[in-house]
Protein backbone atom coordinates (compact mmCIF):
# COMPACT_ATOMS: atom_id res chain seq x y z
CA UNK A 1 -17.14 33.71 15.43
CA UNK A 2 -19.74 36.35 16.18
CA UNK A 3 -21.97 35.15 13.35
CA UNK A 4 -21.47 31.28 14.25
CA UNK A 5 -22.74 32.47 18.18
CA UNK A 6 -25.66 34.43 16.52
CA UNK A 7 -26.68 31.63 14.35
CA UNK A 8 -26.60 29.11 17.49
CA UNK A 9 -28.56 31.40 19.63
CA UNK A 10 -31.61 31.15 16.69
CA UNK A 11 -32.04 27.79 16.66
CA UNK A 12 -33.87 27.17 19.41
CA UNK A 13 -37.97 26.48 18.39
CA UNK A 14 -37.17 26.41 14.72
CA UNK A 15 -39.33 25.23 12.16
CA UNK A 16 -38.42 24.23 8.35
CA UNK A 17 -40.08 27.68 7.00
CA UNK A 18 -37.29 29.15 9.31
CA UNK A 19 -34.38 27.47 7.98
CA UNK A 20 -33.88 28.43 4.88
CA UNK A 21 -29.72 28.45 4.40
CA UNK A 22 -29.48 25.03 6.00
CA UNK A 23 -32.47 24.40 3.33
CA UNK A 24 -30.02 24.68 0.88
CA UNK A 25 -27.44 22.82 2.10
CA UNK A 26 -29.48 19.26 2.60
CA UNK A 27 -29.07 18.18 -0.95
CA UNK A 28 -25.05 18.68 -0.56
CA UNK A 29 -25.24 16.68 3.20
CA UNK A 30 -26.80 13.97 1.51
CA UNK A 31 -24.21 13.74 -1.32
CA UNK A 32 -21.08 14.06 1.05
CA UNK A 33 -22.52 10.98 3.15
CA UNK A 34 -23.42 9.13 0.09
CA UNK A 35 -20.10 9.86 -1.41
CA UNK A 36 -17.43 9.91 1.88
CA UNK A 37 -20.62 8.37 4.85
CA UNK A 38 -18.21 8.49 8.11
CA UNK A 39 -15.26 8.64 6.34
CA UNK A 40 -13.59 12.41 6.19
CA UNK A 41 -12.91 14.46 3.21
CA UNK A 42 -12.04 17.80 2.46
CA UNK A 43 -13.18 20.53 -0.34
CA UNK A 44 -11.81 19.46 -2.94
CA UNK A 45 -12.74 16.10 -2.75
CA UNK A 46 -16.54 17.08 -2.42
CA UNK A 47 -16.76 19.73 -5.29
CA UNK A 48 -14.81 17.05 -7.90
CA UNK A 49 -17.23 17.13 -10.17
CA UNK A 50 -19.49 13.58 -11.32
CA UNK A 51 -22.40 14.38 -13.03
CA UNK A 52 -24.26 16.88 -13.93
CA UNK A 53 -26.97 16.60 -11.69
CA UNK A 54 -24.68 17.36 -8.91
CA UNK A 55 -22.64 20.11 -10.24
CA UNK A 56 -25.13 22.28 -9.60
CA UNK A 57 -24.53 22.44 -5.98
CA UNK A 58 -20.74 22.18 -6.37
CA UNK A 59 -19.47 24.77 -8.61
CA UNK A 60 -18.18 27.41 -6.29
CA UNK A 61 -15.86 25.94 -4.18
CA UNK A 62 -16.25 29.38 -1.90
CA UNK A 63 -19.98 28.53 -1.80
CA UNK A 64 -19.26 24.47 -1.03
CA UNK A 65 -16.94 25.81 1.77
CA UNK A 66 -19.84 28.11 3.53
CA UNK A 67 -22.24 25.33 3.13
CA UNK A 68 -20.32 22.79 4.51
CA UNK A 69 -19.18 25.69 7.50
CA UNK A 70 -23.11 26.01 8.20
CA UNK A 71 -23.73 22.14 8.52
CA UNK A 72 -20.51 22.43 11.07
CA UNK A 73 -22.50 25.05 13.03
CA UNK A 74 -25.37 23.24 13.30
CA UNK A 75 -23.52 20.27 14.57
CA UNK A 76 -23.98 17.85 11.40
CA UNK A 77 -20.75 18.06 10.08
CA UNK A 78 -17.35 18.09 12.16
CA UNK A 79 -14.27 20.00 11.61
CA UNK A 80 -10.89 19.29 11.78
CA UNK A 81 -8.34 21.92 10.18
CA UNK A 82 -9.03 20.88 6.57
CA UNK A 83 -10.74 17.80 6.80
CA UNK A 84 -14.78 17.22 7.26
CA UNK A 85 -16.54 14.43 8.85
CA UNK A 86 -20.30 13.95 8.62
CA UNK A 87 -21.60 13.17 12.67
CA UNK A 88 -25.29 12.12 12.25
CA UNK A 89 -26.13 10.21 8.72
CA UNK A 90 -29.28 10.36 7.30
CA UNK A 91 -30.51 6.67 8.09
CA UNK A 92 -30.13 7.54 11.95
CA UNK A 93 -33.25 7.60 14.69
CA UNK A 94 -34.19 11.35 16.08
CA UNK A 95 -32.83 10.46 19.17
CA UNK A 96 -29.76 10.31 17.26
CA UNK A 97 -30.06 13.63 15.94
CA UNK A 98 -31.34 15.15 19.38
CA UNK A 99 -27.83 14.25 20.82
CA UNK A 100 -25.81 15.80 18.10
CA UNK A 101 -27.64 18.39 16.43
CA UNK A 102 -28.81 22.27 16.93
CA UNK A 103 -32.55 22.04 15.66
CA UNK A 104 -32.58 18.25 15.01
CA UNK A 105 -36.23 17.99 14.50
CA UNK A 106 -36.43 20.64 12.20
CA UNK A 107 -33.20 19.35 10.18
CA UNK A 108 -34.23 15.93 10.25
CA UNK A 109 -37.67 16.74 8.67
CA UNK A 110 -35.94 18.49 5.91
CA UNK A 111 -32.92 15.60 5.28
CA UNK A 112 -36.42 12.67 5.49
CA UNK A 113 -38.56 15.09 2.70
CA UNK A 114 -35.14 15.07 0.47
CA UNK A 115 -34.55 11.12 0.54
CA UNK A 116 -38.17 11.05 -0.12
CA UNK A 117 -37.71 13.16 -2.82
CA UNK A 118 -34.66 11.65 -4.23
CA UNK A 119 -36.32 8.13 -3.51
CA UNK A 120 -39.27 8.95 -6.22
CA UNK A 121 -36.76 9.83 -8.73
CA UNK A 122 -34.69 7.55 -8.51
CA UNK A 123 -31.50 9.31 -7.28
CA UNK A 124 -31.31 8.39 -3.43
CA UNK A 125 -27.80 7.18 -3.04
CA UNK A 126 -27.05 6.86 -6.97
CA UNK A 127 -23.73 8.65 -7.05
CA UNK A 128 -22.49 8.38 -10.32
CA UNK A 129 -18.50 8.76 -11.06
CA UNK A 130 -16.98 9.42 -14.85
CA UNK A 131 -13.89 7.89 -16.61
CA UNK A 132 -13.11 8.38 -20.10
CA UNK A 133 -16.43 9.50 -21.76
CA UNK A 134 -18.04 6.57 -18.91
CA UNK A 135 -20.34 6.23 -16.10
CA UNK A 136 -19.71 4.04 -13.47
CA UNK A 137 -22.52 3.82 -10.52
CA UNK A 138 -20.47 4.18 -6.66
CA UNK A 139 -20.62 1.26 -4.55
CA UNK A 140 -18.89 2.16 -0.76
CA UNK A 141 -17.50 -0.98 0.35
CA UNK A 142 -15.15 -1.87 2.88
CA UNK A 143 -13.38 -5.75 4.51
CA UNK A 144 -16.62 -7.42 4.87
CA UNK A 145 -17.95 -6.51 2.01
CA UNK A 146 -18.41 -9.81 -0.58
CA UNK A 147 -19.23 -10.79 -4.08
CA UNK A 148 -23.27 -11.38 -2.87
CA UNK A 149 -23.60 -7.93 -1.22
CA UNK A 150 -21.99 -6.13 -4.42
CA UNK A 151 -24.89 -8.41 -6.38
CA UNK A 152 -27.30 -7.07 -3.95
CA UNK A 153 -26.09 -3.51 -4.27
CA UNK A 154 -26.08 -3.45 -7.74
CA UNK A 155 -29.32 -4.95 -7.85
CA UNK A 156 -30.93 -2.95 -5.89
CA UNK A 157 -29.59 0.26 -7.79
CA UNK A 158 -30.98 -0.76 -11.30
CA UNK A 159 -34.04 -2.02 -9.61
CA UNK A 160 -34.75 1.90 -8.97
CA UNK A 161 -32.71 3.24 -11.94
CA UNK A 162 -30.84 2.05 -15.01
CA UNK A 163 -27.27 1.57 -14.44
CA UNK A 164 -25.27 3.68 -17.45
CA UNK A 165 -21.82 1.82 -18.12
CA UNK A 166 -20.62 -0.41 -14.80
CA UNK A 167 -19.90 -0.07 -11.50
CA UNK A 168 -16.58 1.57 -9.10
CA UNK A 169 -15.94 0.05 -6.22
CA UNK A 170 -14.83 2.28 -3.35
CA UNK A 171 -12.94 1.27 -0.55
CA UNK A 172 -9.79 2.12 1.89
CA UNK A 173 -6.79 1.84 0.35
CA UNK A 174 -5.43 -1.17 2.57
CA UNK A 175 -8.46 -2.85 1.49
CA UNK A 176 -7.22 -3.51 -2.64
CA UNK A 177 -6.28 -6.61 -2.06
CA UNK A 178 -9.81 -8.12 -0.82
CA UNK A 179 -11.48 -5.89 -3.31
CA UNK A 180 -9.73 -6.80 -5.91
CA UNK A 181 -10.53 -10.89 -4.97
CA UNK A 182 -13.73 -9.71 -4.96
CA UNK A 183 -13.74 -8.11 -8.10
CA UNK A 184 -12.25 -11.50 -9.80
CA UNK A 185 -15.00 -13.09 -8.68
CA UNK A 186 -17.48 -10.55 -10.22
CA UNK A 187 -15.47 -10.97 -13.65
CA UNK A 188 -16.47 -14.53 -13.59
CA UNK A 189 -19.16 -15.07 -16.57
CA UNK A 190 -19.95 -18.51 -15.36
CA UNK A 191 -19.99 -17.71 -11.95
CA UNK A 192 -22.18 -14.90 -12.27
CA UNK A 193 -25.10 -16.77 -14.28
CA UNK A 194 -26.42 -18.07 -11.10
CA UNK A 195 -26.81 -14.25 -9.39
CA UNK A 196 -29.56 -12.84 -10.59
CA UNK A 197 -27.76 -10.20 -12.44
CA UNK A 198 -27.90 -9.68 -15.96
CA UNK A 199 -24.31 -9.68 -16.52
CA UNK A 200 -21.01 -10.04 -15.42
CA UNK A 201 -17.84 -7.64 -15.32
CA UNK A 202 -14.73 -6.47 -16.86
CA UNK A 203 -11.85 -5.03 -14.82
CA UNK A 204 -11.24 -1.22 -16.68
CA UNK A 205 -8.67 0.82 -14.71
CA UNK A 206 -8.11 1.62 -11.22
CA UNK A 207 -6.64 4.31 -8.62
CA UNK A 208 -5.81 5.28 -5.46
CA UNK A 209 -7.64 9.09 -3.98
CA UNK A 210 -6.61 11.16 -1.51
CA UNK A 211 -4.01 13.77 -0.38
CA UNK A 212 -3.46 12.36 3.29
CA UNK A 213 -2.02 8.44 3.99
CA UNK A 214 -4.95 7.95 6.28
CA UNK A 215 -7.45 8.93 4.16
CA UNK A 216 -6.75 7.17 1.04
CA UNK A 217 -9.47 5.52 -0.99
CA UNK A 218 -9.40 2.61 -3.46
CA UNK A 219 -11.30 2.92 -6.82
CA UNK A 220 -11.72 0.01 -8.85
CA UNK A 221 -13.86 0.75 -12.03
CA UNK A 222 -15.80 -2.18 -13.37
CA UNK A 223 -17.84 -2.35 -16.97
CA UNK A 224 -20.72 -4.18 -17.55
CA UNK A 225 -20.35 -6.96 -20.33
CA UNK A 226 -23.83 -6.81 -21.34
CA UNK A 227 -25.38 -3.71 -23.84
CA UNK A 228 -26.40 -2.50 -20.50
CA UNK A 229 -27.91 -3.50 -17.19
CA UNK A 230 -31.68 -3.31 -18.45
């Protein structure tokens, strides 16, 4: 408690040379809202590992956990017992972050350089997910969400980067039945010639994440049934 008061009382007239823990814990904000956005989630959901490329931030668990406890101090990230919820997302206004967060225009100006960053390498919001020896690229979706805007999503994705083996669709658990409609859809070849994808899809496996009943999430993996998506 003691340090948590100390490290509030310093963040008045803070600059991004002065910041340098919550410096290092930008790159694992941005892949717990990509991953979760306002949905919660807890350790051991976050530090699962995907790729490689993230793994570098999410080895230690111990580590994860102090991270995650500094982005609750600065008001980013909420707390309740075990479970994490992000409060301000990347994609909101500074007025935004003025109203929730300790520091916000500092912390904002390091969260915009990182999507920047991420943007020009092709990794903003490319969260990649493995099962058996494949990659499947993360698409968050939820009721509304239809066949065009998973076209769109997709298209958007291997617009910036290639697209290794298919896709996962990610959604609440009460949601599999739409999802899965909407998957049927995407596995139609004939349907899908007149999107302006490349290819259509092939249902692989599917299952249900999560240690809590309100927090469970749908994964539907999809493969591409093209040699790939470029």
């Amino acid at each position: 408690m003691f340090n948590t008061l100390v490290r509030l009382f310093m963040m008045d007239n803070m600059s991004t040379d002065s910041l340098p823990e919550i410096n290092d814990c930008v790159d694992l904000y941005l892949h717990a809202w990509h991953q979760f956005g306002e949905q919660r989630f807890n350790v051991e959901q976050l530090i699962e590992p995907l790729t490689e490329r993230e793994t570098r931030f999410l080895e230690e668990r111990k580590e994860t956990r102090g991270q995650l406890d500094l982005l609750v101090d600065y008001g980013i990230v909420s707390q309740n017992d075990e479970q994490y919820e992000i409060r301000c997302g990347p994609e909101e206004d500074l007025s935004t972050w003025r109203d929730r967060v300790e520091s916000p225009e500092a912390i904002y100006q390091l969260v915009q350089q990182a999507r920047r960053r991420n943007r020009e390498s092709g990794t903003d919001s490319l969260e990649v997910l493995e099962y058996e020896d494949e990659s499947f690229v993360s698409l968050s979706t939820d009721e509304t969400t239809d066949k065009s805007d998973i076209v769109t999503l997709v298209a958007d994705k291997i617009d910036r980067s290639p697209v290794p083996d298919g896709i996962v669709i990610r959604s609440p658990a009460d949601q599999i039945g739409h999802i899965q409609q909407v998957a049927d859809e995407l596995c139609d070849a004939k349907a899908m010639t007149e999107t302006n994808l490349p290819c259509h899809f092939e249902k692989v496996a599917s299952n249900v994440r999560g240690e809590h009943k309100d927090d469970l999430e749908y994964h539907l993996y999809l493969r591409s049934v093209t040699e790939s998506f470029v």
